[in-house]
Protein backbone atom coordinates (compact mmCIF):
# COMPACT_ATOMS: atom_id res chain seq x y z
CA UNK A 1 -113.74 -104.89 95.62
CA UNK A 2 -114.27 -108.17 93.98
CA UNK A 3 -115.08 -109.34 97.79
CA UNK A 4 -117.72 -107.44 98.27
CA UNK A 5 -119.55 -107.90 94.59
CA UNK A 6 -119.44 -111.16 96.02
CA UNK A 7 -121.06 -110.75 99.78
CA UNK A 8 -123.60 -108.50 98.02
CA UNK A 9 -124.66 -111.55 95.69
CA UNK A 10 -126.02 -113.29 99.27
CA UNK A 11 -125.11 -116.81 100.22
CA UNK A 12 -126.83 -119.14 98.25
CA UNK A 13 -130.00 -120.84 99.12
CA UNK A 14 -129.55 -124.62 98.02
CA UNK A 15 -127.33 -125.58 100.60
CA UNK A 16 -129.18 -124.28 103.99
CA UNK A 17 -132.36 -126.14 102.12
CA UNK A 18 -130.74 -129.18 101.45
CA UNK A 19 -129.53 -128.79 105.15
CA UNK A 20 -132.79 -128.86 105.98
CA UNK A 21 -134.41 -131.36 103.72
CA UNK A 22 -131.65 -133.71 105.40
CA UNK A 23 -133.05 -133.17 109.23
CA UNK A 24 -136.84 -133.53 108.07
CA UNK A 25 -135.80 -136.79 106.47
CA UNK A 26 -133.93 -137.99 109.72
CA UNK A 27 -136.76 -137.30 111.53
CA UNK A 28 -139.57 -138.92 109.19
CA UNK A 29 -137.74 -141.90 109.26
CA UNK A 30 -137.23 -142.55 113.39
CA UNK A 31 -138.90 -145.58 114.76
CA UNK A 32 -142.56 -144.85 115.43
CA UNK A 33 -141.89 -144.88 119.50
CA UNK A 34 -139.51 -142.07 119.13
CA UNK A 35 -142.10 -139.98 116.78
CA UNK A 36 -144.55 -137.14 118.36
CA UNK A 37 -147.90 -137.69 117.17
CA UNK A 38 -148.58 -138.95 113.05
CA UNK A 39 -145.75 -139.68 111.74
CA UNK A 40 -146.35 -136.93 109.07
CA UNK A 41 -147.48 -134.89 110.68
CA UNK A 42 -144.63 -132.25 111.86
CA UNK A 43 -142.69 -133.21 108.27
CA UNK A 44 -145.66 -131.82 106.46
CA UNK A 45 -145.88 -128.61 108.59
CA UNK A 46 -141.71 -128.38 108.29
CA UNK A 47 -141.81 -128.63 104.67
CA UNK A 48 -144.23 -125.79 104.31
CA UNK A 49 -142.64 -123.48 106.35
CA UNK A 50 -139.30 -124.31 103.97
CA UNK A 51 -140.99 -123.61 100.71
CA UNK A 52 -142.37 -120.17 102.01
CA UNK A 53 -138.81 -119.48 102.61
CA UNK A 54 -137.38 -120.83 99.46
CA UNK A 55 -140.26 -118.66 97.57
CA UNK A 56 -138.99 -115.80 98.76
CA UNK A 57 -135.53 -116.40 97.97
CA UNK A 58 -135.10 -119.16 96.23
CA UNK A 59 -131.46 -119.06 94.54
CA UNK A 60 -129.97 -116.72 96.85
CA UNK A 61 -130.73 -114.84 100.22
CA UNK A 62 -130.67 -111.40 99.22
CA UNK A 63 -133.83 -110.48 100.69
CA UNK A 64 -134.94 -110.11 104.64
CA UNK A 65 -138.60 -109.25 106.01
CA UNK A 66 -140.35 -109.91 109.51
CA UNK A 67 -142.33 -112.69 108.49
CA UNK A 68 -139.60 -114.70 106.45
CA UNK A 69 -137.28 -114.11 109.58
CA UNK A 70 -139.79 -115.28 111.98
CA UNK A 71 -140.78 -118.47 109.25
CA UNK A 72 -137.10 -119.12 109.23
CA UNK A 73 -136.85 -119.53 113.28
CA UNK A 74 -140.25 -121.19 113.59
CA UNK A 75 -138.97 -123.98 111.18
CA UNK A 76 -135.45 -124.37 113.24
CA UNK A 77 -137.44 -124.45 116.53
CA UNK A 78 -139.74 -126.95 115.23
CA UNK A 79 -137.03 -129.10 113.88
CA UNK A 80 -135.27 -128.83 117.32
CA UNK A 81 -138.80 -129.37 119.76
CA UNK A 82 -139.24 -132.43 117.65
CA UNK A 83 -135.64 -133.41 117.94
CA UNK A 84 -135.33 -132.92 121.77
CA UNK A 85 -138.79 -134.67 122.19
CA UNK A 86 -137.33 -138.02 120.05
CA UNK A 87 -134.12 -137.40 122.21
CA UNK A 88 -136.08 -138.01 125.42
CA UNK A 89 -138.44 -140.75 123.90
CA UNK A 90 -134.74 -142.08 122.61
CA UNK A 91 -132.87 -141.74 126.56
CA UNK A 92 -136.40 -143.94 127.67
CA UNK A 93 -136.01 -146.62 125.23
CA UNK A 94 -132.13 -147.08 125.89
CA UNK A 95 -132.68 -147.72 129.51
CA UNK A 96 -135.99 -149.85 129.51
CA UNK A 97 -135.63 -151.80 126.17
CA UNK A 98 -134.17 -155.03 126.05
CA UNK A 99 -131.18 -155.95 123.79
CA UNK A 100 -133.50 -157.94 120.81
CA UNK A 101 -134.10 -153.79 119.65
CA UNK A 102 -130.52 -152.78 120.46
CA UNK A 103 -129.32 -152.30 116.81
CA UNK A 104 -132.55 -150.51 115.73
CA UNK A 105 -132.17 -148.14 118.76
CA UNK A 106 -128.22 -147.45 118.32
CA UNK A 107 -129.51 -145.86 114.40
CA UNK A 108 -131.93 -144.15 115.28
CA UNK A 109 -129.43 -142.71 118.65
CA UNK A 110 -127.25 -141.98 115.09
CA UNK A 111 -130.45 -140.10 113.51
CA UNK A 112 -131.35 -138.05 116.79
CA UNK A 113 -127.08 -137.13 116.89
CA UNK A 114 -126.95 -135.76 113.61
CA UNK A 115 -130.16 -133.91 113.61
CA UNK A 116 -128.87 -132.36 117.47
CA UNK A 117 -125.83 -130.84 114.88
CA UNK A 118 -127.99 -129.92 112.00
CA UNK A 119 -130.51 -127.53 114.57
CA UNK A 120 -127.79 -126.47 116.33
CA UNK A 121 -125.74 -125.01 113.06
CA UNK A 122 -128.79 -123.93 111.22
CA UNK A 123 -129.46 -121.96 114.99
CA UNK A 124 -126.18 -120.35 114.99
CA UNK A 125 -126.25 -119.53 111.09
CA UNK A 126 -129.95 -117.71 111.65
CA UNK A 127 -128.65 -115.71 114.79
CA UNK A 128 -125.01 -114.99 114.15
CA UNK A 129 -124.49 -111.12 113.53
CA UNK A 130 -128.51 -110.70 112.42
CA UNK A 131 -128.83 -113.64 109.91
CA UNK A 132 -127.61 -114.84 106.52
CA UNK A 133 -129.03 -111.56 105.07
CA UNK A 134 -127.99 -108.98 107.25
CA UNK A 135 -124.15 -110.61 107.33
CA UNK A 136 -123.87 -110.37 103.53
CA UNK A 137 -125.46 -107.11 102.66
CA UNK A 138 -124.90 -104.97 106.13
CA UNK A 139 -121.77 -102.67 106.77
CA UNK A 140 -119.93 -104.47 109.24
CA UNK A 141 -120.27 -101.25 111.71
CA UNK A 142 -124.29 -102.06 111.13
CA UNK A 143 -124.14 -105.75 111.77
CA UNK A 144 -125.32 -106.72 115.06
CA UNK A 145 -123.49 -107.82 117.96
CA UNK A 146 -121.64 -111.08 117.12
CA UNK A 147 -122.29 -114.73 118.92
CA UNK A 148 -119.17 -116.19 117.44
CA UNK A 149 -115.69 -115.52 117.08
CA UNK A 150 -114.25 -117.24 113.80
CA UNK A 151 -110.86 -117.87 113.50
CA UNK A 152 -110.69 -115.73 110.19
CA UNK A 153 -112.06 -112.74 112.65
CA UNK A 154 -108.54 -112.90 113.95
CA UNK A 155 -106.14 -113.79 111.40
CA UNK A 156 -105.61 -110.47 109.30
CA UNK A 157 -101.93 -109.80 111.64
CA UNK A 158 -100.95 -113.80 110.39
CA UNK A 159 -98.61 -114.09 107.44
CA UNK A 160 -99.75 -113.36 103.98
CA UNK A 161 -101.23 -116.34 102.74
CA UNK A 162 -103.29 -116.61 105.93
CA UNK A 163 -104.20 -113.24 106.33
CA UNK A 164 -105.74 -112.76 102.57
CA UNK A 165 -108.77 -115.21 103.92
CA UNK A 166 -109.48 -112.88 106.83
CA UNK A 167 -112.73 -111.30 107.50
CA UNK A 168 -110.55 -107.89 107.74
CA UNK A 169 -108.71 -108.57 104.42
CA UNK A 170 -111.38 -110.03 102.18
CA UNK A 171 -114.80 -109.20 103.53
CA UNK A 172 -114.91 -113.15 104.93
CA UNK A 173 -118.19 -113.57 106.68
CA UNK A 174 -119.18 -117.36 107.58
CA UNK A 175 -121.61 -118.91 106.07
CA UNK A 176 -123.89 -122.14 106.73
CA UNK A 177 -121.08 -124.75 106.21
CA UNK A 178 -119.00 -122.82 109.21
CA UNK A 179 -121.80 -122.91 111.49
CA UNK A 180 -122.77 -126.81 110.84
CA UNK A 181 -118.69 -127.03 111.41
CA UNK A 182 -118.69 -125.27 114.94
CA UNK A 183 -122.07 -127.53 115.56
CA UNK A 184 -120.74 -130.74 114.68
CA UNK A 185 -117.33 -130.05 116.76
CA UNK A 186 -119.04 -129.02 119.70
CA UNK A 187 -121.15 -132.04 119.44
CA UNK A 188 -118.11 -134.16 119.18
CA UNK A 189 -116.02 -132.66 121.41
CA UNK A 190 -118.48 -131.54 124.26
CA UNK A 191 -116.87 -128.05 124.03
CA UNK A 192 -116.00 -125.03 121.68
CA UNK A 193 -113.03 -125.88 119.45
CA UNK A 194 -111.76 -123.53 116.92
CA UNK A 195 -114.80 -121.39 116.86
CA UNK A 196 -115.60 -119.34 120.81
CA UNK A 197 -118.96 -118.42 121.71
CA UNK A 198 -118.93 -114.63 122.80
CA UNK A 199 -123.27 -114.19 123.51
CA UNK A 200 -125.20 -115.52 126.58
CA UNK A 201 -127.57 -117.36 124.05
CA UNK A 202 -124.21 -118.56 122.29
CA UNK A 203 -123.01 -120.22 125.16
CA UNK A 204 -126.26 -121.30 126.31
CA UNK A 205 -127.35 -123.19 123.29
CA UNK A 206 -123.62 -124.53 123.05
CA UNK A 207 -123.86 -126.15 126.22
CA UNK A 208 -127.27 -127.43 125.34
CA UNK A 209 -125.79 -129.24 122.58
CA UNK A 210 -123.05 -130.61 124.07
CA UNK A 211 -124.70 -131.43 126.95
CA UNK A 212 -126.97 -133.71 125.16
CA UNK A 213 -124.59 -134.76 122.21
CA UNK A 214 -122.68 -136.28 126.10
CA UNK A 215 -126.00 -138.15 126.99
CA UNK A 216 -126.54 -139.52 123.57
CA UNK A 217 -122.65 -141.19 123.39
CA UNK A 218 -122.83 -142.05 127.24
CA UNK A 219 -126.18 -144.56 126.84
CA UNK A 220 -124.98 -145.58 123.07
CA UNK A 221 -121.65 -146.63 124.32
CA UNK A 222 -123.42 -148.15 127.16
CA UNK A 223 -126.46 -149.94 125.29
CA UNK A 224 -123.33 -151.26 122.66
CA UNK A 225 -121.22 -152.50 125.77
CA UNK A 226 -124.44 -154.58 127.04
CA UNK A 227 -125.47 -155.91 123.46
CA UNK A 228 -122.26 -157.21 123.15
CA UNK A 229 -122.15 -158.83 127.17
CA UNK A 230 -125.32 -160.46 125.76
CA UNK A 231 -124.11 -162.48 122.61
């Protein structure tokens, strides 16, 4: 019982926005060549779409309508279109910029990483089993299909101490720290670790990720290599 009083609270807003407030940041703060249009300009727009969000539920997420769902995916595909459009500005400036800009270029390689794993968990946490709303307030035989298999989705036949965590035993549903977790090991380890992809989209945006997270380490590793050839 005490489980679900909890999952009936909804997961709490603060850390999804701070999630958030961390990519826009990122972004803002690339070197101008790797920037679409005024610098500003997408920031701005980003931040807007996150306080219509936060208005509507701004301690926790107990609340779900059309427009906030579609506000919520606008701002994560915004975040990522800018993102993948700094990663390809990023890939040029690798290969055709000499080695006096190496150390500016290997942060900002750092900055485009880590937003790739902050879009790709706050992805996952908005489509996973119908959102953070639907996951805390739905019956489990109304969520939606899931994209991910958790490891707590499997561990209610484990011994006891394992087993009382399980999404079986206690109601365990993940929330945005697991996603940013199965993000930021797929990104590290160019494939699924702990956490399996089960949907198309799943293992579509997945290999996306990891695809690019691959690029990204190949020409950093490489640009490193040649700075230090140069010295």
């Amino acid at each position: 019982m005490a489980s679900q009083n909890k999952a009936r609270r909804g997961e709490a807003r603060l850390p999804s926005a701070l999630t958030v407030v961390v990519a826009i940041a990122l972004y803002a703060l690339l070197p101008e060549q790797l920037i679409l249009g005024p610098r500003l300009v997408i920031p701005a727009l980003e931040v807007v779409l996150l306080i219509a969000i936060v208005i509507v539920n701004p301690r926790r997420m107990t609340r779900d309508s059309p427009w906030e769902r579609a506000a919520a995916l606008t701002l994560v595909g915004l975040i990522a279109v800018a993102n993948a459009v700094a990663l390809v500005l990023l890939l040029r400036q690798l290969v055709t910029t000499g080695e006096d800009r190496a150390v500016e270029l290997l942060i900002a390689a750092g900055q485009v990483w880590l937003t790739n794993v902050i879009v790709y968990g706050l992805a996952f946490w908005e489509l996973d089993r119908g959102g953070p709303v639907a996951r805390t307030h739905l019956p489990r035989r109304e969520l939606p299909q899931a994209d991910f298999r958790f490891p707590q989705d499997e561990d209610h036949d484990t011994v006891e101490e394992v087993q009382a965590g399980s999404s079986k035993v206690s109601d365990w549903v993940p929330a945005i720290i697991d996603y940013l977790y199965v993000s930021l090991s797929n990104s590290s380890a160019f494939s699924p670790t702990d956490t399996m992809p089960l949907s198309s989209r799943a293992k579509i945006l997945m290999g996306i990720e990891s695809t690019s997270a691959l690029v990204i380490s190949v020409l950093v590793i490489a640009k490193g290599v040649g700075s230090l050839g140069g010295q």
